[in-house]
N, C-alpha and C. Protein backbone atom coordinates (compact mmCIF):
# COMPACT_ATOMS: atom_id res chain seq x y z
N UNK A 1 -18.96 59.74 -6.98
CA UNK A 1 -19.30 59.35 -5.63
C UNK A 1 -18.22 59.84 -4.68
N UNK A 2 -18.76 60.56 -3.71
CA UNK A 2 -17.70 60.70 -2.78
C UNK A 2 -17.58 60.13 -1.13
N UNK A 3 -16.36 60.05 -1.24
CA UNK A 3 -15.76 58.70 0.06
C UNK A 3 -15.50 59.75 1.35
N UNK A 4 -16.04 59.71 2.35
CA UNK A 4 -15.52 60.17 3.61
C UNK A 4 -14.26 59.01 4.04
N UNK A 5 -14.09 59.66 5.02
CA UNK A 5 -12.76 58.94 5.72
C UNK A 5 -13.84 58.41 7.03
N UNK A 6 -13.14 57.02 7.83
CA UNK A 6 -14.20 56.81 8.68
C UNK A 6 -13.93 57.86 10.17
N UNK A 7 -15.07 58.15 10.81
CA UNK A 7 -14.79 59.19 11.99
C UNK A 7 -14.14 58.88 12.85
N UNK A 8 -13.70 57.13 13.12
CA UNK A 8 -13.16 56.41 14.31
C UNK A 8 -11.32 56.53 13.60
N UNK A 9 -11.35 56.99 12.19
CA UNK A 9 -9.66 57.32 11.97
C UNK A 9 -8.53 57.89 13.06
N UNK A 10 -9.15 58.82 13.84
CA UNK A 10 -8.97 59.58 14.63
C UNK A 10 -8.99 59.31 16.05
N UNK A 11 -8.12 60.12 16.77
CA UNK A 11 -8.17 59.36 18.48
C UNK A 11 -9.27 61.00 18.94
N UNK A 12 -9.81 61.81 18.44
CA UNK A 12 -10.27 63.01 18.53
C UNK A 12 -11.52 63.12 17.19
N UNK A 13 -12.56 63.18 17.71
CA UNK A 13 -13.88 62.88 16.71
C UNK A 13 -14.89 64.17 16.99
N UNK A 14 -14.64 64.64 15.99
CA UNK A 14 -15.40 65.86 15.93
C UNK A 14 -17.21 65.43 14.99
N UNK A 15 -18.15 65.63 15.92
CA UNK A 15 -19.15 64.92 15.40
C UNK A 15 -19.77 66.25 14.94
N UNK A 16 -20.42 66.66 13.78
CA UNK A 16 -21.14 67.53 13.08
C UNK A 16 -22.57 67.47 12.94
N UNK A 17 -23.24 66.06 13.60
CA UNK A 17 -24.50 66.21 13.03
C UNK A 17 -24.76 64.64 13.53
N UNK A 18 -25.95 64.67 14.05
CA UNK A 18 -26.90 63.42 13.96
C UNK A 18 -26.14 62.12 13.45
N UNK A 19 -26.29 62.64 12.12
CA UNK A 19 -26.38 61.61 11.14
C UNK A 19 -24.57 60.94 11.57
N UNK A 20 -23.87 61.70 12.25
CA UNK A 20 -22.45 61.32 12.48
C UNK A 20 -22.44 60.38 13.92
N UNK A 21 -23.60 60.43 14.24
CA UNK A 21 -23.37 59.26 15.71
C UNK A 21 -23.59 58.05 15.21
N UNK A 22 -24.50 57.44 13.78
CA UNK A 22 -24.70 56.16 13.73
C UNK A 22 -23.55 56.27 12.71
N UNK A 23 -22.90 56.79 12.59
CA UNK A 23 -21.48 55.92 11.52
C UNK A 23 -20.18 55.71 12.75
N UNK A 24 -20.43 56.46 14.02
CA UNK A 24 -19.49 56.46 15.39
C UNK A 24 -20.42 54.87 15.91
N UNK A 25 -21.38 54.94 15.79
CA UNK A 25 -21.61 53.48 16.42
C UNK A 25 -21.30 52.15 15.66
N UNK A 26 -21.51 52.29 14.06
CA UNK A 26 -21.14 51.38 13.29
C UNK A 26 -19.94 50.98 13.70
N UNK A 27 -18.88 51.79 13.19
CA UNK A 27 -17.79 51.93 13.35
C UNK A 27 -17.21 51.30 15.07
N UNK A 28 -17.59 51.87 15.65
CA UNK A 28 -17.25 51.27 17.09
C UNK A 28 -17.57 49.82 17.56
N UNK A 29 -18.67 48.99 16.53
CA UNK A 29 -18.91 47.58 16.80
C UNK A 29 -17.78 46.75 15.51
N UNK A 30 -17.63 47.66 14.78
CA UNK A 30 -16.52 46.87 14.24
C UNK A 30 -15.16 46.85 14.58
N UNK A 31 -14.78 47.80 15.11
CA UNK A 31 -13.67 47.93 16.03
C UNK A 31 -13.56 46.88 17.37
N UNK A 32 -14.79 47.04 18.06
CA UNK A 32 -15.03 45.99 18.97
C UNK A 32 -14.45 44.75 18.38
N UNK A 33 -15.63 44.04 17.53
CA UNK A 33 -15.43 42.61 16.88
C UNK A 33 -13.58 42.60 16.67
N UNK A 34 -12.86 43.67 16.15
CA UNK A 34 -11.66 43.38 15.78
C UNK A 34 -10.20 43.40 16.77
N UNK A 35 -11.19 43.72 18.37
CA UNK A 35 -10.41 44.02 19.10
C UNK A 35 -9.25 42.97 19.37
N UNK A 36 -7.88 43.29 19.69
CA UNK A 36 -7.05 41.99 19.35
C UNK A 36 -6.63 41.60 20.93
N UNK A 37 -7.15 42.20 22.43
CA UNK A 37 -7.26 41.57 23.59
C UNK A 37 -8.39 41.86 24.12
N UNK A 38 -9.06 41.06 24.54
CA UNK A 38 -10.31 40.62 24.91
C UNK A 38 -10.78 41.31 26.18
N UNK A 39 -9.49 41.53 26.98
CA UNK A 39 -9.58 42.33 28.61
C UNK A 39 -9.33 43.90 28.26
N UNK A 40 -9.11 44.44 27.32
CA UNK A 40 -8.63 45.60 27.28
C UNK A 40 -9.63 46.29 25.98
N UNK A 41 -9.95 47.86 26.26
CA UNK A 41 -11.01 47.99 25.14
C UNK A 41 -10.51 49.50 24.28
N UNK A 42 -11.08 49.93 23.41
CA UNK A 42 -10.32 50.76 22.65
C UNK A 42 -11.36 52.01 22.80
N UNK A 43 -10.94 52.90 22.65
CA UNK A 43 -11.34 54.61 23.08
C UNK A 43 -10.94 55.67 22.22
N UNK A 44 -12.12 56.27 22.27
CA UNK A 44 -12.09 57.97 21.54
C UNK A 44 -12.65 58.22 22.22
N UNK A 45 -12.08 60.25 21.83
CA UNK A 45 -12.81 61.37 22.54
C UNK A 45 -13.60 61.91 21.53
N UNK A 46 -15.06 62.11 22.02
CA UNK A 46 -16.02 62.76 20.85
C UNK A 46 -15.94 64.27 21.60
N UNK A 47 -16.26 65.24 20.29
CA UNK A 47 -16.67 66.37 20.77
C UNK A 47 -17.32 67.34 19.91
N UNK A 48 -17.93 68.15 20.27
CA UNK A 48 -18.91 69.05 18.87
C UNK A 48 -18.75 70.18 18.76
N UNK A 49 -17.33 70.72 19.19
CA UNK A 49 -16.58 71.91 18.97
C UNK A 49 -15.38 71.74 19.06
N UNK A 50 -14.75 72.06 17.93
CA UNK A 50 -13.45 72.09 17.98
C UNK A 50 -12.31 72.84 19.30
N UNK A 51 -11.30 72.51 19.66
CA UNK A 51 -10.29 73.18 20.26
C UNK A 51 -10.38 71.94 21.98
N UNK A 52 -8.99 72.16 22.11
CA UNK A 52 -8.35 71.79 23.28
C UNK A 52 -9.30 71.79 24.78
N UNK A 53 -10.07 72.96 24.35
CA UNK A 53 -10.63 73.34 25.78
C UNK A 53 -12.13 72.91 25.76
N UNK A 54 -12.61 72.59 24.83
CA UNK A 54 -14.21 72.05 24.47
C UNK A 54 -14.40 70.47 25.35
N UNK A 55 -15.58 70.58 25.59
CA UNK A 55 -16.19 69.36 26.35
C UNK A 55 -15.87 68.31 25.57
N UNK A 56 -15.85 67.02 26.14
CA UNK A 56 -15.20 65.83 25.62
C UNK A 56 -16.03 64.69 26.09
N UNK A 57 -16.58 63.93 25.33
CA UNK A 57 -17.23 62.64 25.44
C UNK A 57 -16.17 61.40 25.47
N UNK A 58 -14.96 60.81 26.30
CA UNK A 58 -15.03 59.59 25.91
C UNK A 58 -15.66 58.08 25.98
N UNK A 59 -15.55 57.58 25.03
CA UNK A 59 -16.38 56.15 24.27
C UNK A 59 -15.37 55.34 24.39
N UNK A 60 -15.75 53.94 24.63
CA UNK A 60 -14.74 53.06 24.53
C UNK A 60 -15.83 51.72 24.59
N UNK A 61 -15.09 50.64 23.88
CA UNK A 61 -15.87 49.54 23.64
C UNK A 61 -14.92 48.47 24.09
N UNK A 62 -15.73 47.67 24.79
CA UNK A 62 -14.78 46.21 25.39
C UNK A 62 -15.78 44.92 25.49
N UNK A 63 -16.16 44.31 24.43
CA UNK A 63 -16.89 43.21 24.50
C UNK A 63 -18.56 44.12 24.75
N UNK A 64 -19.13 43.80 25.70
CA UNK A 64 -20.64 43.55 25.98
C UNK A 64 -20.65 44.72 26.86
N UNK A 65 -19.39 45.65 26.92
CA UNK A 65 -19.65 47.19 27.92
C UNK A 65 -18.60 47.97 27.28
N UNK A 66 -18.67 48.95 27.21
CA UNK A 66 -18.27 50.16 26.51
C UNK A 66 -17.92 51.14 27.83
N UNK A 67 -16.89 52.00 27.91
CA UNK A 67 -16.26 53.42 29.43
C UNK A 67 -17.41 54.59 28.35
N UNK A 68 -17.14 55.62 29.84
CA UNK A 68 -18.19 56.56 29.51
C UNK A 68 -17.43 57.74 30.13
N UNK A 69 -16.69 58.90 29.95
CA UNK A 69 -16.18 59.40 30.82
C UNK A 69 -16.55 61.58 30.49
N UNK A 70 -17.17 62.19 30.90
CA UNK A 70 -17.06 63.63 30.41
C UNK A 70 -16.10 64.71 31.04
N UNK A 71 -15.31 64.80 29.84
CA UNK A 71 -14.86 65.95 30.68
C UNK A 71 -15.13 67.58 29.99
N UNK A 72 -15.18 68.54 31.27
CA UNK A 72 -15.13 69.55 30.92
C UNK A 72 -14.38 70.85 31.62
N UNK A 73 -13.66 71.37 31.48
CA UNK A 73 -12.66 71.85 32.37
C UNK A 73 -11.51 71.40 33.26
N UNK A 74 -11.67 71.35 34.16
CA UNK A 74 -10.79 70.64 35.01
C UNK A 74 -11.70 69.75 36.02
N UNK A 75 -13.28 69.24 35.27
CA UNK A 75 -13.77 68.07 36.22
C UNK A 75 -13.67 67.13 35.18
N UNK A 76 -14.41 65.94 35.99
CA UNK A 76 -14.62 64.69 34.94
C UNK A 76 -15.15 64.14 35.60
N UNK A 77 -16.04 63.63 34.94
CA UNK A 77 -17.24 62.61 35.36
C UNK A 77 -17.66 61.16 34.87
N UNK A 78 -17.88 60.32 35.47
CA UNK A 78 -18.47 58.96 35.36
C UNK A 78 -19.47 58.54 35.62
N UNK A 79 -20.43 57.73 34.97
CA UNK A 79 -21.50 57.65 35.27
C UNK A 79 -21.81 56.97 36.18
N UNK A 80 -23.08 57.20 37.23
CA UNK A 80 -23.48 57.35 38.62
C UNK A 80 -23.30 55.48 38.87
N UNK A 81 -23.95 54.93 37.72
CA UNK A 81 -23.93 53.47 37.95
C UNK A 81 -22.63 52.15 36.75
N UNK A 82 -21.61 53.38 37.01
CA UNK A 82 -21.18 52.78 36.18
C UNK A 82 -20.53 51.13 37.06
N UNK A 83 -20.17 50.34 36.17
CA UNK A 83 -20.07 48.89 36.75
C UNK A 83 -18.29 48.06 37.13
N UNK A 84 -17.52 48.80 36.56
CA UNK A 84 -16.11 47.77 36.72
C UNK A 84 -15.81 48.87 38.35
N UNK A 85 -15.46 47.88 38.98
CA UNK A 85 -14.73 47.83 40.33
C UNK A 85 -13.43 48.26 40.60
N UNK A 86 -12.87 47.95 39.22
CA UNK A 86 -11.42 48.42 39.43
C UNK A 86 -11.08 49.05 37.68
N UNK A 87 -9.79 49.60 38.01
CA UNK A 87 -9.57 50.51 36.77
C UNK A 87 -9.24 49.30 35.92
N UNK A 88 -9.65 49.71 34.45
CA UNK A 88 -9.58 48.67 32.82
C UNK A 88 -8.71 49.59 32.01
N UNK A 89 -7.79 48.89 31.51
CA UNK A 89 -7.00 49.33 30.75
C UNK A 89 -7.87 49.30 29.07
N UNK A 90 -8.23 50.78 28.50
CA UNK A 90 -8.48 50.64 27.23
C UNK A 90 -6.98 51.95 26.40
N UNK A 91 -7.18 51.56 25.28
CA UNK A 91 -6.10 52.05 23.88
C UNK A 91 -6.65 52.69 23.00
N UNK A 92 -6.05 53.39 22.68
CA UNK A 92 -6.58 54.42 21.06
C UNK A 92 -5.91 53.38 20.13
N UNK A 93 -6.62 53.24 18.60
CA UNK A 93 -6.04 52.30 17.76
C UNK A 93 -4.64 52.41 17.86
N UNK A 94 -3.49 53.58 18.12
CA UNK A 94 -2.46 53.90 17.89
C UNK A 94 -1.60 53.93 19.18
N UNK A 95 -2.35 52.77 20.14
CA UNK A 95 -1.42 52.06 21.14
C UNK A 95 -1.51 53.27 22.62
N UNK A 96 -2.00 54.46 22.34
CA UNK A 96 -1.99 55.16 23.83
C UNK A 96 -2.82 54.68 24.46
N UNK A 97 -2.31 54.48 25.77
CA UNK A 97 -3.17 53.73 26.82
C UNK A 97 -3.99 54.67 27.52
N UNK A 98 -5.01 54.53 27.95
CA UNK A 98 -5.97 55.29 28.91
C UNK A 98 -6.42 54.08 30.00
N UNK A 99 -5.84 54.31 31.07
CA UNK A 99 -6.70 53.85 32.26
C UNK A 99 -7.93 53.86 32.96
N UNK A 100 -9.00 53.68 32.52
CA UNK A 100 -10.19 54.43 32.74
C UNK A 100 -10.35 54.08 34.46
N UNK A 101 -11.09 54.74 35.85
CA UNK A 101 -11.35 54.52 37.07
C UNK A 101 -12.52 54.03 36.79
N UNK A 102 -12.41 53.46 38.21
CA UNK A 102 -13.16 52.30 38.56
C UNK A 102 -14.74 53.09 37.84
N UNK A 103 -15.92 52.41 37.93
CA UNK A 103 -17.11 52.88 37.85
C UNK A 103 -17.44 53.78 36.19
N UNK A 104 -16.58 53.65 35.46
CA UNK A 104 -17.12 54.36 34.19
C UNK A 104 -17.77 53.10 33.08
N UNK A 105 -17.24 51.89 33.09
CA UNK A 105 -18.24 50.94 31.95
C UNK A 105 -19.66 51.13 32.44
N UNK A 106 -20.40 51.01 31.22
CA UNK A 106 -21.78 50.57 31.32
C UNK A 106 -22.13 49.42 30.00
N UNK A 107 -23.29 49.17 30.12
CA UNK A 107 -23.74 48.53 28.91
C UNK A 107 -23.59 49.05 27.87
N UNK A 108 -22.93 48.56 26.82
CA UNK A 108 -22.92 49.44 25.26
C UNK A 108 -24.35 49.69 24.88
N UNK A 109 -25.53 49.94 25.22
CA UNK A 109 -26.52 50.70 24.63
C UNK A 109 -26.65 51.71 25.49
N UNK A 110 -25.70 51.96 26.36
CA UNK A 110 -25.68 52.78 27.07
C UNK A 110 -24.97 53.99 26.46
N UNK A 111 -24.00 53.61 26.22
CA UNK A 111 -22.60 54.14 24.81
C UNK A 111 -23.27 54.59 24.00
N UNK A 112 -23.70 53.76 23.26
CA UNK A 112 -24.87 54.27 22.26
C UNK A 112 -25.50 55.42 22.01
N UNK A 113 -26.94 55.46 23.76
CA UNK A 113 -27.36 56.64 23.59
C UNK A 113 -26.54 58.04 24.06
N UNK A 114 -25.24 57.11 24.88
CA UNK A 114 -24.83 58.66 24.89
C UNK A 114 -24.09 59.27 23.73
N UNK A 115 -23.66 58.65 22.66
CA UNK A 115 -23.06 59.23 21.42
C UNK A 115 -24.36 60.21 20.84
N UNK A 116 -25.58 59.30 20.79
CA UNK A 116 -26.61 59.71 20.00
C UNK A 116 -26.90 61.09 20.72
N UNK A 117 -27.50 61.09 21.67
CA UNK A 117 -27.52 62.46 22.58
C UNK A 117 -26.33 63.43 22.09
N UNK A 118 -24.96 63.18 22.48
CA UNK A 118 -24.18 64.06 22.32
C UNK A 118 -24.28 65.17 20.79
N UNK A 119 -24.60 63.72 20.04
CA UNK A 119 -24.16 64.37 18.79
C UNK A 119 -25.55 65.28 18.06
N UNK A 120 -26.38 65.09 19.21
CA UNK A 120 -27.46 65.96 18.44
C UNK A 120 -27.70 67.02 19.12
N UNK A 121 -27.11 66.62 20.90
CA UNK A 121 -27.33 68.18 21.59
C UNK A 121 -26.44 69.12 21.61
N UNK A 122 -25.14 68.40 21.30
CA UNK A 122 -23.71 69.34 21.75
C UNK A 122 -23.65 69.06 23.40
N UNK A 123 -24.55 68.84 24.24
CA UNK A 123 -24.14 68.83 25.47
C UNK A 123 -23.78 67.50 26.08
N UNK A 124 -23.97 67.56 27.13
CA UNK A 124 -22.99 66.15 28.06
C UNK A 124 -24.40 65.59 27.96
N UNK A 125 -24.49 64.13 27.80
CA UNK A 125 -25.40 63.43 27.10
C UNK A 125 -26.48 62.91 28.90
N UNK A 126 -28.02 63.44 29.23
CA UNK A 126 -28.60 63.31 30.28
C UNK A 126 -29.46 62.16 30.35
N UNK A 127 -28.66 61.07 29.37
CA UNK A 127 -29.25 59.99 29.64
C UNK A 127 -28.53 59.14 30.30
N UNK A 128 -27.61 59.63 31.18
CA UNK A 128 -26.47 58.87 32.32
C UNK A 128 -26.73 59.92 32.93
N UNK A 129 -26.52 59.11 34.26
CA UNK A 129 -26.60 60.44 35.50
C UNK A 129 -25.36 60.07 35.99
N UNK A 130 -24.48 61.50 35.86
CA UNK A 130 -22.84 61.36 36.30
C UNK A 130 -22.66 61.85 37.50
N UNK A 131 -21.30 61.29 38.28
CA UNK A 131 -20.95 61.82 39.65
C UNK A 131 -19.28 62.14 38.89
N UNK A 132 -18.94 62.78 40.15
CA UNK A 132 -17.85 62.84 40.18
C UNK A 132 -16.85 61.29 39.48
N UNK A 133 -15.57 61.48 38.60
CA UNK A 133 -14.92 60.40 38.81
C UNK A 133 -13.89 60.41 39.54
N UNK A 134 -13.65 59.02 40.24
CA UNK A 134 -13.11 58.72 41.17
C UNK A 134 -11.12 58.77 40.09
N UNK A 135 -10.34 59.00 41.07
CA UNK A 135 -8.71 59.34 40.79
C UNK A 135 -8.47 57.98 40.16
């Protein structure tokens, strides 16, 4: 029998296939449940090509809403309705902080479909409609 390593090991998640967004969602509600502050939520960058310069999905989970953020080049985007007012402090398991701006949480089935999308289109997931994010 052979053991993968889990995909959330990593602060950088290279998704290969479909079948790699529902072990990124598993994985991300158990991380949730284990989160050890309640105001602050934990984050990865997904992406479906390797290297520095490839488009970037980040995910982040905080209770009952999950950040949503794409970047690609030198933009970045948040989704159009996203909901916190002011910037939320989320962490990679390994303590780096990311400040996410105002307007990137949504509902975690929101998170959801955008992992699922990502990981089957390769592209920036068009089931959020993104604007610009705010500094």
């Amino acid at each position: 029998m052979t053991t993968t390593a889990p995909l959330l090991d990593n602060e950088d998640v290279l998704l290969t296939g479909a079948e790699d967004a529902e072990q990124v969602i598993d994985q991300l509600a158990e991380h949730n449940r284990r989160r050890e502050r309640a105001e602050a939520g934990l984050c990865w960058w997904l992406q479906c090509r390797p290297g520095d310069e490839a488009p970037a999905l980040l995910v982040g989970v905080r209770g009952e809403v999950g950040a949503l953020q794409w970047f690609e080049g030198a933009q970045t985007q948040a989704p159009q309705q996203g909901a916190n007012g002011d910037r939320v402090d989320y962490f990679t398991r390994w303590g780096h902080h990311n400040s996410v701006p105002p307007h990137v949480e949504v509902p975690l089935e929101t998170v959801h479909a955008a992992v699922r999308e990502l990981a089957a289109t390769g592209e920036r997931p068009t089931c959020v409609q993104w604007t610009e994010a705010q500094p």
